[in-house]
Each structure stands twice: as C-alpha cells, then as structure tokens.
C-alpha atoms as a PDB file:
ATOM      1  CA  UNK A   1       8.640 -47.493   4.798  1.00  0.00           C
ATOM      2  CA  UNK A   2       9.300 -44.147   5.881  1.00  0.00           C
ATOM      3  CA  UNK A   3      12.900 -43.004   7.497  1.00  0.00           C
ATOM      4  CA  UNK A   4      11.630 -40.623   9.786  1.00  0.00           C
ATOM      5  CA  UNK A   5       8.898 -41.338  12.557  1.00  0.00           C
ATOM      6  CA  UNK A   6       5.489 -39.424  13.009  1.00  0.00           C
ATOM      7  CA  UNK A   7       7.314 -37.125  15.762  1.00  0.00           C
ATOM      8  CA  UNK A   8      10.523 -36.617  14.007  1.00  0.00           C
ATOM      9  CA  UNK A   9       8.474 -35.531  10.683  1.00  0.00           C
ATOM     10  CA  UNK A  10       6.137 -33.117  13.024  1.00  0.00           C
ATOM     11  CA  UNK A  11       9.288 -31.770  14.453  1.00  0.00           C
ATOM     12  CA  UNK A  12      10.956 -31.290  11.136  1.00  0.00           C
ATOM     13  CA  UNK A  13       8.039 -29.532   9.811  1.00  0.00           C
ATOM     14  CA  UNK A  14       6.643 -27.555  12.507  1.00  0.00           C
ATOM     15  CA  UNK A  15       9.805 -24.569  11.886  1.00  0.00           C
ATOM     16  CA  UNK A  16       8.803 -24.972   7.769  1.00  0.00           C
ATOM     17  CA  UNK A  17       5.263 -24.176   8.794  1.00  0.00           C
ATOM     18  CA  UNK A  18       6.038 -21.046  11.313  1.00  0.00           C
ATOM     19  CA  UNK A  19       8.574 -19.722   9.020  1.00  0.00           C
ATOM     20  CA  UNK A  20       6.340 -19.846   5.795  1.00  0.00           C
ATOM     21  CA  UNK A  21       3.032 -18.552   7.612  1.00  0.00           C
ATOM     22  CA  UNK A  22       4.975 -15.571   9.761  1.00  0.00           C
ATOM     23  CA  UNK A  23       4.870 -13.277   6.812  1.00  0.00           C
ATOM     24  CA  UNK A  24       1.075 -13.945   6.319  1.00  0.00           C
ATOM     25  CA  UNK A  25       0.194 -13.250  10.037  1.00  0.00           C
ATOM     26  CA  UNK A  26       2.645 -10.334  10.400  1.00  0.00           C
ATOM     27  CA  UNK A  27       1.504  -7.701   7.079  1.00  0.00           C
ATOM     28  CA  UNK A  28       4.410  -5.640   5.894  1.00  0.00           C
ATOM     29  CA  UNK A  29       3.820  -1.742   6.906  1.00  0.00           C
ATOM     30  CA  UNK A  30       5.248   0.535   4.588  1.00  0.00           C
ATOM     31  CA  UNK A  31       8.498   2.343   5.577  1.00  0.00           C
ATOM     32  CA  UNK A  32       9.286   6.158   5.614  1.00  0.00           C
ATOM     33  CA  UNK A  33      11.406   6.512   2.933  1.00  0.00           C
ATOM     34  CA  UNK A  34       8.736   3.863   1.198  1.00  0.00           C
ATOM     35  CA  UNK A  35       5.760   6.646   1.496  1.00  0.00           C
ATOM     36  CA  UNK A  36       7.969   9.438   0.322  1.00  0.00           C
ATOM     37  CA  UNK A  37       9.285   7.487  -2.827  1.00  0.00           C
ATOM     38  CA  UNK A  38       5.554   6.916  -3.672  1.00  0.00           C
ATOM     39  CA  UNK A  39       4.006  10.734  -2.789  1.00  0.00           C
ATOM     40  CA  UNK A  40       7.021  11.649  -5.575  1.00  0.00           C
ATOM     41  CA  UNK A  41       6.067   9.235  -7.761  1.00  0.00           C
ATOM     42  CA  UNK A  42       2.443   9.655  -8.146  1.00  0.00           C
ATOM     43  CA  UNK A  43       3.351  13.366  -7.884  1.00  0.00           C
ATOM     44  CA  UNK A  44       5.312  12.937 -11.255  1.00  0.00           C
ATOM     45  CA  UNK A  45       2.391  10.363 -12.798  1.00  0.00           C
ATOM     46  CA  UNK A  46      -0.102  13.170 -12.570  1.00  0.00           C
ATOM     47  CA  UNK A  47       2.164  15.901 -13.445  1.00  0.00           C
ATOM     48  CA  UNK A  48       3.341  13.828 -16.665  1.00  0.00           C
ATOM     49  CA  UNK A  49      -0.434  12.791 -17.086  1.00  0.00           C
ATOM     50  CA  UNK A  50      -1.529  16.252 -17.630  1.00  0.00           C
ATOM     51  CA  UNK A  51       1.063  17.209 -20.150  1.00  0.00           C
ATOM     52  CA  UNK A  52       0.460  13.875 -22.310  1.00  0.00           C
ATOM     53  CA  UNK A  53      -3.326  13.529 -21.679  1.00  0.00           C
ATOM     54  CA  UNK A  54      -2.306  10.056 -20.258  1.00  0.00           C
ATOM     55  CA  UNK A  55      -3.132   9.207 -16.818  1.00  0.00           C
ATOM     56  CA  UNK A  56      -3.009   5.825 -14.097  1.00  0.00           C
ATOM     57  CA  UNK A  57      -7.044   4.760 -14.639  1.00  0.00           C
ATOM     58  CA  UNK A  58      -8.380   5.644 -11.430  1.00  0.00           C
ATOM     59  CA  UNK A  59     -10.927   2.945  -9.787  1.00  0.00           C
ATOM     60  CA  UNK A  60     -14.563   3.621  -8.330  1.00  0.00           C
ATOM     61  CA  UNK A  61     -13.153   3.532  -4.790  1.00  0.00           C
ATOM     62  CA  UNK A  62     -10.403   5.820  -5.820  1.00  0.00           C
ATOM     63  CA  UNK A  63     -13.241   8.330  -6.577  1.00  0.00           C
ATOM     64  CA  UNK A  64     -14.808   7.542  -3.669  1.00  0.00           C
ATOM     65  CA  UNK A  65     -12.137   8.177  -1.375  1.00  0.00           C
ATOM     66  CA  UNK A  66     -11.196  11.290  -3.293  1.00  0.00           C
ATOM     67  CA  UNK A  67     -14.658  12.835  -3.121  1.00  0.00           C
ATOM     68  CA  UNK A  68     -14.545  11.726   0.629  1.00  0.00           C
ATOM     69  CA  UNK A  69     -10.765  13.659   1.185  1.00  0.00           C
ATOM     70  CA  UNK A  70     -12.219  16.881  -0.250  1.00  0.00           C
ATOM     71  CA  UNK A  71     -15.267  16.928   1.648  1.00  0.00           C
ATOM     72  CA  UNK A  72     -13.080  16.374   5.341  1.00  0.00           C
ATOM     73  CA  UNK A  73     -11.019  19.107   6.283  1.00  0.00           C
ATOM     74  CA  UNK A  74      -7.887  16.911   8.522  1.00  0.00           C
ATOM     75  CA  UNK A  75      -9.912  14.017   8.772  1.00  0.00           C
ATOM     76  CA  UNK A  76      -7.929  10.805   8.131  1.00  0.00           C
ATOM     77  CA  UNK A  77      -4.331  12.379   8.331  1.00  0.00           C
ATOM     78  CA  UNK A  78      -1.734  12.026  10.332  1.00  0.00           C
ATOM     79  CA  UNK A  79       0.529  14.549  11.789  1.00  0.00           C
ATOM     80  CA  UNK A  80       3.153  13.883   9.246  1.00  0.00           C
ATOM     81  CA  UNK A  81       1.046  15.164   6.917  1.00  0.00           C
ATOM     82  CA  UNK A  82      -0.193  11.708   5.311  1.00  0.00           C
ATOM     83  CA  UNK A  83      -3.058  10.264   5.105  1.00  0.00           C
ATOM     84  CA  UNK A  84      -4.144   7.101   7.430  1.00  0.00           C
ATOM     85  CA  UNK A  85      -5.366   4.115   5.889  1.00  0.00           C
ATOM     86  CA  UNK A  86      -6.485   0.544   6.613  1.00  0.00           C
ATOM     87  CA  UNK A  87      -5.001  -0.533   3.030  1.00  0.00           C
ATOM     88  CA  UNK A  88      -1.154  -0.612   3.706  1.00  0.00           C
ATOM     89  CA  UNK A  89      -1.381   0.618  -0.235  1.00  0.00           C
ATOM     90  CA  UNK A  90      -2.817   4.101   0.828  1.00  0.00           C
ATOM     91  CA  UNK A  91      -0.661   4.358   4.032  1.00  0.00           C
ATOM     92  CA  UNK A  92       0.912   7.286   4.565  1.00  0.00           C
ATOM     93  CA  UNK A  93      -0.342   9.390   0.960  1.00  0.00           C
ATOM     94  CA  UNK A  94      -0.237  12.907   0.708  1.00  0.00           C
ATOM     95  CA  UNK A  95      -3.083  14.627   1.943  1.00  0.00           C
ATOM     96  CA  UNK A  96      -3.417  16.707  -0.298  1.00  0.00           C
ATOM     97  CA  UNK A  97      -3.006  14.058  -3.296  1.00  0.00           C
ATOM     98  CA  UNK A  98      -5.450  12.037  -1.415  1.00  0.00           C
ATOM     99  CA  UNK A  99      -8.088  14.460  -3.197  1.00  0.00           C
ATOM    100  CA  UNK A 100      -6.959  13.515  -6.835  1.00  0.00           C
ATOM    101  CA  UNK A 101      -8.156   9.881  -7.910  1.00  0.00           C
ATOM    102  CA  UNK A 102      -5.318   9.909 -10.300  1.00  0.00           C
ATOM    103  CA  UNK A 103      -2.905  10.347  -7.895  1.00  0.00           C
ATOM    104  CA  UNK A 104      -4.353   7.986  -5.421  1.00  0.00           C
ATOM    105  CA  UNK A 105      -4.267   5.394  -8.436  1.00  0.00           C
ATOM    106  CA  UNK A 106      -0.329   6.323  -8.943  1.00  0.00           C
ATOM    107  CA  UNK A 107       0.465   5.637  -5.462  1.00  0.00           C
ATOM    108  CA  UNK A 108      -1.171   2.637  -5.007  1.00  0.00           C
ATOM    109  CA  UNK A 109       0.226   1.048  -8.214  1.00  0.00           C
ATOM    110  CA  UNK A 110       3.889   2.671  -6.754  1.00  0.00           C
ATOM    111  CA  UNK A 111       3.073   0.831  -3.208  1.00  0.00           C
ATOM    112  CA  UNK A 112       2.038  -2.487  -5.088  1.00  0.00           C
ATOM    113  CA  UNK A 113       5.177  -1.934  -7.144  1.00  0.00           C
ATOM    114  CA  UNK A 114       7.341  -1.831  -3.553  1.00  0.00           C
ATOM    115  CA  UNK A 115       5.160  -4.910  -1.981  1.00  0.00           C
ATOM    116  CA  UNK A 116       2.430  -3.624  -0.190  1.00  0.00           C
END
C-alpha cells in the first residue's frame, strides 16, 4: 500500500521534474568576464605551446573553422570584438585567435573547463 495517492505523488513530483529539466531547456551562455578568462587563457596555451613545442591537439573542425576565420574578413564577429558562435564553447573567442586551431582548441577546453 502506498501512503500517498496518485494526485498527491503527481503533485509532489511535478516541482522535482521542472526543477531538474530547467537547466536542460534553458543552456548556460557564457558570461563576460567568462570569455575574457578564456581569450587569456588560450592566449597563454599557445604562447607556452610555442616555447615548449607542446600544444592543445587541435580537432578537424578546429581547422575548419580556422581556415574559414582567415578566409572572412569581419564575418562571424561581434562588435566586441569576439567571435559569434552556435557552440556556447566558441562564444565570444577572439577574432583574431579564431584563425589559430590551437588556440581555438585552448579555449574550448578553457570553456568546457568553466561549464559550457
């Protein structure tokens, strides 16, 4: 036998089920001070990569979207400077680091580091 009725169970779990899915429907966007911890980050990974030979390993779409940032002067940026991007982990990178796969793999793995 169960204590609580069909209704009262609904009603008890109803608030669970909001509160557990409202993160899932609602993605986290990457603050201000988020994007600038990440630019310096990634601008330090590459810097330190160069003097030890030992970089972030860059992926195919890393590349891809590196070859694509060289080829478009201003395309994809926003007036602060950064880049825009559907994945929250590219939000916001320097435009000019947008052009270096290594340091699009730095920030990402920075952004993944702070959630997104």
């Amino acid at each position: 036998m169960s204590i609580l009725t069909r209704g009262q169970r609904a009603a008890v779990l109803a608030p669970v089920i909001v509160l557990a899915t409202y993160s899932l429907g609602y993605p986290q966007v990457p603050k201000p001070e988020d994007i600038t911890a990440c630019n310096a980050e990634a601008e330090r990974a590459v810097k330190a990569a160069r003097a030890s030979g030992d970089s972030k390993e860059p992926t195919a779409k890393d590349h891809r979207r590196a070859a694509e940032a060289r080829s478009t002067t201003g395309a994809g940026q926003t007036g602060s400077g950064g880049a825009q991007a559907d994945d929250p982990q590219l939000a916001g990178m320097n435009a000019e680091g947008a052009k270096n796969p290594e340091y699009q793999a730095a920030y990402r793995t920075c952004m993944r580091k702070a959630g997104f």
